[in-house]
Structure formats: structure tokens, C-alpha cells
PDB file of N, CA and C in Angstrom:
ATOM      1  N   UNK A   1      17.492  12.224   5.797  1.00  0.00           N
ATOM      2  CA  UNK A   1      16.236  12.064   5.089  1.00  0.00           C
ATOM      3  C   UNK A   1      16.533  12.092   3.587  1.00  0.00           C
ATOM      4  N   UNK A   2      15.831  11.138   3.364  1.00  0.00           N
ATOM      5  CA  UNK A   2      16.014  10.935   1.158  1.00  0.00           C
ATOM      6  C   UNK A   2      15.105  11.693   0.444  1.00  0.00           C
ATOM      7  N   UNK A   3      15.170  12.855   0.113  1.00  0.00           N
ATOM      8  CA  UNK A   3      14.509  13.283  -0.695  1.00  0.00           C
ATOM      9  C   UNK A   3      13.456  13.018  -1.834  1.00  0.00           C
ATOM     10  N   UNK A   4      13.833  11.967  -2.114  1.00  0.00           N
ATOM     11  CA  UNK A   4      13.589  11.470  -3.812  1.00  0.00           C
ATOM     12  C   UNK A   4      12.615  10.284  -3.079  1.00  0.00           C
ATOM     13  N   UNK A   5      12.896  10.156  -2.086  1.00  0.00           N
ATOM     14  CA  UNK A   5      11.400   8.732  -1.351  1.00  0.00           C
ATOM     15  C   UNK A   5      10.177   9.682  -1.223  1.00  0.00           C
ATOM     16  N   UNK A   6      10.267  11.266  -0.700  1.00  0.00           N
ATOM     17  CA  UNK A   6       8.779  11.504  -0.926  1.00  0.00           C
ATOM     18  C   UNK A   6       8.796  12.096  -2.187  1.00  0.00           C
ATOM     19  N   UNK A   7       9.320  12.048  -3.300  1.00  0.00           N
ATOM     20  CA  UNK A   7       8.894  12.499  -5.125  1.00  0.00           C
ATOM     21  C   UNK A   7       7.981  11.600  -4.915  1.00  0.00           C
ATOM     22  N   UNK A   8       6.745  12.237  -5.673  1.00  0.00           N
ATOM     23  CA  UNK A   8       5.900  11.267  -6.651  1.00  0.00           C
ATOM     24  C   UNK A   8       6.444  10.688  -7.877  1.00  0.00           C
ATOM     25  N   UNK A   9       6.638   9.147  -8.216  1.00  0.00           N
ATOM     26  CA  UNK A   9       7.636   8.908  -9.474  1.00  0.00           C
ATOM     27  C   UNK A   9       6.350   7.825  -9.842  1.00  0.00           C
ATOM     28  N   UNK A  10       6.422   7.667 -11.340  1.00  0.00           N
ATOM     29  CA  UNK A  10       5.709   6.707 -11.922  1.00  0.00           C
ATOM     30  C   UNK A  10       6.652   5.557 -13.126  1.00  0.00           C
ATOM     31  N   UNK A  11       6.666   4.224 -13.806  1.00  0.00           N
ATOM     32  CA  UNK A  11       6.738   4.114 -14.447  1.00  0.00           C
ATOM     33  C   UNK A  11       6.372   3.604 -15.730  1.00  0.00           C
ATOM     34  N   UNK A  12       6.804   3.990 -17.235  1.00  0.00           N
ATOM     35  CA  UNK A  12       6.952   3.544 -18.662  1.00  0.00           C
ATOM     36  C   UNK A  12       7.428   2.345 -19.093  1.00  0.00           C
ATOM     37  N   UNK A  13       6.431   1.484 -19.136  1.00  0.00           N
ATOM     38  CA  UNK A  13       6.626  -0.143 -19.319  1.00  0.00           C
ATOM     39  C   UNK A  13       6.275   0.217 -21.199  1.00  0.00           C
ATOM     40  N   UNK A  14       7.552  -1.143 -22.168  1.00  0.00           N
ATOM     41  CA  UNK A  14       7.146  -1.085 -23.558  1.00  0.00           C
ATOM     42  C   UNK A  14       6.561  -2.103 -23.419  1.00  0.00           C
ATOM     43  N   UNK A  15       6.159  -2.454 -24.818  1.00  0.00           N
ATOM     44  CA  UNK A  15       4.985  -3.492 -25.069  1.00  0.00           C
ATOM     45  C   UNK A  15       5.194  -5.233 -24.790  1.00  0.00           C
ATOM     46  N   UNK A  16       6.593  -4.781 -24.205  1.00  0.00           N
ATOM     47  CA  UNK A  16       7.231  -6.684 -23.328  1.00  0.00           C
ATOM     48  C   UNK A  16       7.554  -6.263 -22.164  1.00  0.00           C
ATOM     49  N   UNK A  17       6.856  -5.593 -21.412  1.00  0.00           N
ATOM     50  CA  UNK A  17       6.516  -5.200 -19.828  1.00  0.00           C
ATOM     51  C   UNK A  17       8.103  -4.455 -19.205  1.00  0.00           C
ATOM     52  N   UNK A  18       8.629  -4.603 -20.087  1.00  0.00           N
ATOM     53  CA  UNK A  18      10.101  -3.872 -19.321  1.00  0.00           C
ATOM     54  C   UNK A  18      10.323  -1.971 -19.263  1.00  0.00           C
ATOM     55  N   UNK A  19      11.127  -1.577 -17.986  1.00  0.00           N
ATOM     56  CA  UNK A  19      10.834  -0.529 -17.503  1.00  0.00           C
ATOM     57  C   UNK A  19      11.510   0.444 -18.986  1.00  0.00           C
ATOM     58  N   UNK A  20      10.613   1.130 -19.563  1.00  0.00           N
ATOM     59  CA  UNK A  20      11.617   2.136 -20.791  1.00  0.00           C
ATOM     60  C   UNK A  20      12.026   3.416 -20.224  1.00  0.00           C
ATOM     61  N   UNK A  21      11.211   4.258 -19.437  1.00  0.00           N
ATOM     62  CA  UNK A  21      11.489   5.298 -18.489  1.00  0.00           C
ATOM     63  C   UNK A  21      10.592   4.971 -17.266  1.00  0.00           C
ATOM     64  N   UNK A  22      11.244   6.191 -16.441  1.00  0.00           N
ATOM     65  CA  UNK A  22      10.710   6.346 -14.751  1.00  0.00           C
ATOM     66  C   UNK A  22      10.900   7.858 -15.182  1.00  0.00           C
ATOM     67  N   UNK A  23       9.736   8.687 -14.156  1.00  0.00           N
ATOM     68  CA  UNK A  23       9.480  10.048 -14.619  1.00  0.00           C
ATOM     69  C   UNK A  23       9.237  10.076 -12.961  1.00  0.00           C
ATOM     70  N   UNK A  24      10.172  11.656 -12.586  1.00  0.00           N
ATOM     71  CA  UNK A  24      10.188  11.751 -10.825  1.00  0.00           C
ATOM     72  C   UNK A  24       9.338  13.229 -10.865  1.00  0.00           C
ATOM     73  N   UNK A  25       8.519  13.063 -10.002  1.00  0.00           N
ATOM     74  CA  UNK A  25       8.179  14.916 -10.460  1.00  0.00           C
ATOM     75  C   UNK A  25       8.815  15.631  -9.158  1.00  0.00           C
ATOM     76  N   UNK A  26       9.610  16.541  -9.747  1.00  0.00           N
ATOM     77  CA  UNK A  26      10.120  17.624  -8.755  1.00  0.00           C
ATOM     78  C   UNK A  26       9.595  18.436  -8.025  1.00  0.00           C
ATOM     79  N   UNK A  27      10.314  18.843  -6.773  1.00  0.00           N
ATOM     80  CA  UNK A  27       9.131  19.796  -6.206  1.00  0.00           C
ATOM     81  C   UNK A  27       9.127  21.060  -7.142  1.00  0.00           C
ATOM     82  N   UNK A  28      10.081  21.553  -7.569  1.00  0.00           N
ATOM     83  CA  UNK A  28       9.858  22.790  -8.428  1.00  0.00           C
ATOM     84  C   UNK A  28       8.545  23.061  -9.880  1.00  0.00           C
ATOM     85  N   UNK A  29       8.214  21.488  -9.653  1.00  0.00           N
ATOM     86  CA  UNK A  29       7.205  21.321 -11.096  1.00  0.00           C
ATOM     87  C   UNK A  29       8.217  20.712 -12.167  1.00  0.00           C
ATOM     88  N   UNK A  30       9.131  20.629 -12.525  1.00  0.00           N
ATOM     89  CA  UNK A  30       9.562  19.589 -13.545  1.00  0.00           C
ATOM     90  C   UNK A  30       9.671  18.865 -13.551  1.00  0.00           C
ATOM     91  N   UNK A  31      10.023  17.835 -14.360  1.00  0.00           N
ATOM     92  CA  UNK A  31       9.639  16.670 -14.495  1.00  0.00           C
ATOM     93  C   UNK A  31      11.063  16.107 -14.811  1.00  0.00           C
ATOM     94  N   UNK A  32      11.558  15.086 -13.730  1.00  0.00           N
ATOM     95  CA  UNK A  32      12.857  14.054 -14.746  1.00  0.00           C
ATOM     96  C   UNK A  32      12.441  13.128 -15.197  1.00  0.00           C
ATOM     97  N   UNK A  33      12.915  12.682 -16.349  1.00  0.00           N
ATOM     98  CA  UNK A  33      12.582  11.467 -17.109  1.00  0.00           C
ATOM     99  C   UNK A  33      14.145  11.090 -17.124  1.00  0.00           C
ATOM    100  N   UNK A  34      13.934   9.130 -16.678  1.00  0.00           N
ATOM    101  CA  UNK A  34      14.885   8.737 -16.510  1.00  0.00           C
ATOM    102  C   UNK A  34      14.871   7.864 -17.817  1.00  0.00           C
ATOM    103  N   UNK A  35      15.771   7.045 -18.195  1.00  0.00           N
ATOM    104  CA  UNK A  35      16.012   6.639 -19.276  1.00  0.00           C
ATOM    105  C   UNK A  35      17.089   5.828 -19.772  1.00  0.00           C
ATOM    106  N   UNK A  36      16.823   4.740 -20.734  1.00  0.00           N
ATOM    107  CA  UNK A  36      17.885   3.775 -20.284  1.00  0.00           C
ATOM    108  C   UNK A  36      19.288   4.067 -19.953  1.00  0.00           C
ATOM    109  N   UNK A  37      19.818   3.243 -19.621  1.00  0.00           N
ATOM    110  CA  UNK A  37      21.398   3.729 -19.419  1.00  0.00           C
ATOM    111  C   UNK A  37      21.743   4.973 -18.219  1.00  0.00           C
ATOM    112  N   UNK A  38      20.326   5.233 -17.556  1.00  0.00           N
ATOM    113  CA  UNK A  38      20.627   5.981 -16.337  1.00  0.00           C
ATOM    114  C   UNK A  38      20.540   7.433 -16.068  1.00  0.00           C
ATOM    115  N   UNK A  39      20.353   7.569 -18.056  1.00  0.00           N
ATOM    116  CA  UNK A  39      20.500   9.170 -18.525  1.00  0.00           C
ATOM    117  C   UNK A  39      18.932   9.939 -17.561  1.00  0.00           C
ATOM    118  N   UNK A  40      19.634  11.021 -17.245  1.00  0.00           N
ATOM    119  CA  UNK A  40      18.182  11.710 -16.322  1.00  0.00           C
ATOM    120  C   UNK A  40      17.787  12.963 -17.540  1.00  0.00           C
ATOM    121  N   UNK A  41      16.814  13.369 -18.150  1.00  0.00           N
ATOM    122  CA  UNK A  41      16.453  14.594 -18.875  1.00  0.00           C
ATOM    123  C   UNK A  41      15.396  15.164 -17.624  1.00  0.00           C
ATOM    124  N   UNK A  42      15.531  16.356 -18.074  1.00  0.00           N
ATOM    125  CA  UNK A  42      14.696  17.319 -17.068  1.00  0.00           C
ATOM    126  C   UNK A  42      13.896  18.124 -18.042  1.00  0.00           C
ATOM    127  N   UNK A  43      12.376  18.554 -17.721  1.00  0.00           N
ATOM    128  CA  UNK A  43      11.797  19.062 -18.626  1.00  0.00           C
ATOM    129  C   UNK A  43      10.898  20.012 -17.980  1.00  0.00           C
ATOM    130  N   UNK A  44      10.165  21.258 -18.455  1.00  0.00           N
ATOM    131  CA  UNK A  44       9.090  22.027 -18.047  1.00  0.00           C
ATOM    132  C   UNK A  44       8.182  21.663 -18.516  1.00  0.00           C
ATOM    133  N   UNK A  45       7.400  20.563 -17.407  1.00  0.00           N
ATOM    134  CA  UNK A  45       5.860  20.141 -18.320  1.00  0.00           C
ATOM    135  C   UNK A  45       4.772  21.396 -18.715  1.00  0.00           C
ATOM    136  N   UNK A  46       4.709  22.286 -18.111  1.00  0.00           N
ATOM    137  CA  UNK A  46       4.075  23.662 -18.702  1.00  0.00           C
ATOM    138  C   UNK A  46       4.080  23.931 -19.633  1.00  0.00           C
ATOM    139  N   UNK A  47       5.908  24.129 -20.341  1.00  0.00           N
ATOM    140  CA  UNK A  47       5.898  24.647 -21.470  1.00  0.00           C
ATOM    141  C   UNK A  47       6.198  23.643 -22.377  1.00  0.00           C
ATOM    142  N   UNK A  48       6.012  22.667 -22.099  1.00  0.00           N
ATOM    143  CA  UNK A  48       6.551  21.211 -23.128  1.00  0.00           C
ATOM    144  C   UNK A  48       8.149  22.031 -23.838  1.00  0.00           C
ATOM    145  N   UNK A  49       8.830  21.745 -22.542  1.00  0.00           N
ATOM    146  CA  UNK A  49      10.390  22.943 -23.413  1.00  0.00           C
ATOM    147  C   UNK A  49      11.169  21.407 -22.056  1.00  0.00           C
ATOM    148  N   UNK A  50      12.069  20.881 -23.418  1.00  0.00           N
ATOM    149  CA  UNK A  50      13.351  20.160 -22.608  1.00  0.00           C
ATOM    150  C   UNK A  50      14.175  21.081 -21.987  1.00  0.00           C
ATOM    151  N   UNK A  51      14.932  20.999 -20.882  1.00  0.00           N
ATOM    152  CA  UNK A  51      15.192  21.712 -20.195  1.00  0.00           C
ATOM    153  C   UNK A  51      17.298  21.439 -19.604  1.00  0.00           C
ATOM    154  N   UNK A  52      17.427  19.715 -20.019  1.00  0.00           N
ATOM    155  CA  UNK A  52      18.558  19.254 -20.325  1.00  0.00           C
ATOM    156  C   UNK A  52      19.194  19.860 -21.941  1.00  0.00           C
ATOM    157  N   UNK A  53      19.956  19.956 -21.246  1.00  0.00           N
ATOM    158  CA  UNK A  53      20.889  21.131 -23.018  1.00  0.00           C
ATOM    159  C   UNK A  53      21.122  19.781 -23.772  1.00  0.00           C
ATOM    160  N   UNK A  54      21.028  19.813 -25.386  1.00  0.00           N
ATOM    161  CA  UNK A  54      21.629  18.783 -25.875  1.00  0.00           C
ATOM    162  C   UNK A  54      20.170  17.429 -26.193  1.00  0.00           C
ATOM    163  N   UNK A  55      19.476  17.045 -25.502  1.00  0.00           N
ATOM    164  CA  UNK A  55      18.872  15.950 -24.921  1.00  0.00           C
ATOM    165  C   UNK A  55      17.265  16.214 -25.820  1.00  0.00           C
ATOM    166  N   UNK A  56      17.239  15.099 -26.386  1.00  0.00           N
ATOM    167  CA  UNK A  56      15.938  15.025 -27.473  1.00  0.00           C
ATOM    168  C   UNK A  56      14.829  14.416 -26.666  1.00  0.00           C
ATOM    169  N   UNK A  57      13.379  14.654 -26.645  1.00  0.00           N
ATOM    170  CA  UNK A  57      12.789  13.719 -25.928  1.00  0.00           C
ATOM    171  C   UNK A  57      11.598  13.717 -27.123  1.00  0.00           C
ATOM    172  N   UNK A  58      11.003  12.275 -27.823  1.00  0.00           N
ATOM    173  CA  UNK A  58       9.972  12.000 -28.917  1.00  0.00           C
ATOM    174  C   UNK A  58       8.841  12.259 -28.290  1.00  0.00           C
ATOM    175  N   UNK A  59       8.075  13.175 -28.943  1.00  0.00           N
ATOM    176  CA  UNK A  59       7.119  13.848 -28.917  1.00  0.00           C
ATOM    177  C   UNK A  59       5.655  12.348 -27.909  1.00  0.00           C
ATOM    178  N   UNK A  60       5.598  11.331 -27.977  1.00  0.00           N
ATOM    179  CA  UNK A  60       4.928  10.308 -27.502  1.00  0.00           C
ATOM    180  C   UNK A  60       5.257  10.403 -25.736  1.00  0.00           C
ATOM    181  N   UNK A  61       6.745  10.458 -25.408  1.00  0.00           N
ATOM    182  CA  UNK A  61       7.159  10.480 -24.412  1.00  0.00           C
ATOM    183  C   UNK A  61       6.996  12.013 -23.246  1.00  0.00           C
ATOM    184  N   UNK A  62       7.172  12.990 -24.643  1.00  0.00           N
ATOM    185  CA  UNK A  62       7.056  14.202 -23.656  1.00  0.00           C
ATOM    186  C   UNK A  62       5.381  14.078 -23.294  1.00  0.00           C
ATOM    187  N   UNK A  63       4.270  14.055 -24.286  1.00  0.00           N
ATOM    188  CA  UNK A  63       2.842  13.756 -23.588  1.00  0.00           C
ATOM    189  C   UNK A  63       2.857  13.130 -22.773  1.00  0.00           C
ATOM    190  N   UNK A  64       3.529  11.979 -22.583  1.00  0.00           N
ATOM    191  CA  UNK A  64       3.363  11.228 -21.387  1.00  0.00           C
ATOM    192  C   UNK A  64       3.718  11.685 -20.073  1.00  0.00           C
ATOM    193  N   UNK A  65       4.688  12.448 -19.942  1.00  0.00           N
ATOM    194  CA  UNK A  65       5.295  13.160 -18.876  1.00  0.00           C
ATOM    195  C   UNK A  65       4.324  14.399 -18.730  1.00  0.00           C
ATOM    196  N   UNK A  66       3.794  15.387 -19.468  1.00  0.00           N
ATOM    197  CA  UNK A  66       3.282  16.469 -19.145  1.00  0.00           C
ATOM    198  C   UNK A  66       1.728  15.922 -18.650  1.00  0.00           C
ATOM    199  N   UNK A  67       0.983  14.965 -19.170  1.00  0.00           N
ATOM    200  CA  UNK A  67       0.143  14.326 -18.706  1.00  0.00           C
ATOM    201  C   UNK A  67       0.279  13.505 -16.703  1.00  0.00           C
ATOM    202  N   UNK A  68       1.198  12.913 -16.642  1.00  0.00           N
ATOM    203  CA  UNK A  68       2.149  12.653 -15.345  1.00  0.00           C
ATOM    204  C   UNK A  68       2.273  13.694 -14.631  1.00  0.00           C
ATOM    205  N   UNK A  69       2.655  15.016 -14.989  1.00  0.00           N
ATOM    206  CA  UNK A  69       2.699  15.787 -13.665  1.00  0.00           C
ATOM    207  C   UNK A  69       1.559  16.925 -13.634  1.00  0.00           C
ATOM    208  N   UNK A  70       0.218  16.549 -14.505  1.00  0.00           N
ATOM    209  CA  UNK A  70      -0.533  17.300 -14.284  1.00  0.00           C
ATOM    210  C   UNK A  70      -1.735  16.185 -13.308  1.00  0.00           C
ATOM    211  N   UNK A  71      -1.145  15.117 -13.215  1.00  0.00           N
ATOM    212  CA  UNK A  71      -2.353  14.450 -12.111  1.00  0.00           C
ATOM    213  C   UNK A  71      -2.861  13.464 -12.946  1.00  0.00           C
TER     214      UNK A  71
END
């Protein structure tokens, strides 16, 4: 069984319809945001706190995600 087929995942189209992120929501409540080049960031939509060491996410993108896993 694949795990990641029952995540709820949505995606972040830019303004020429192409995919910019995919956001998977975890069962634990966080949120991955995927991102070009494959990079996965992990975040606590609760506390709007990145959760990948190192890994910047622009303030436009994290709303979008904490908005995403609140429904």
C-alpha cells in the first residue's frame, strides 16, 4: 500500500499555468511543499515555523500552505 495516494496533496500553478509547488499534507499535520528541482521543505502550518533546517520558504508561499492544510 502507497502511502502518499491517500495524502491529501494540492497544486501551485504561476501565472503561465505551470506546476511551481505541490503541497502533501501529512498525517502528523505538516505540511510538505514540493518545489522545483524535487526539493521537499516540511513545515508546521500551526506555527508558520519551517521545519527543514537550512530551507527559506517566501512569506506568499508559506500563507498558501497554512491556508491548504487548514481546509
Amino acid at each position: 500500500m502507497e502511502l502518499s495516494s491517500y495524502l491529501t496533496t494540492s497544486q501551485v500553478l504561476d501565472c503561465q499555468g505551470r506546476v511551481a509547488a505541490t503541497f502533501t499534507l501529512e498525517i502528523d499535520g505538516a505540511v510538505t511543499i514540493q518545489v522545483g528541482g524535487g526539493r521537499e521543505i516540511r513545515i508546521d502550518p500551526n506555527h508558520r515555523l519551517v521545519l527543514t533546517a537550512g530551507a527559506h520558504v517566501e512569506d506568499s508561499l508559506l500563507d498558501q500552505a497554512c491556508a491548504f492544510a487548514k481546509g
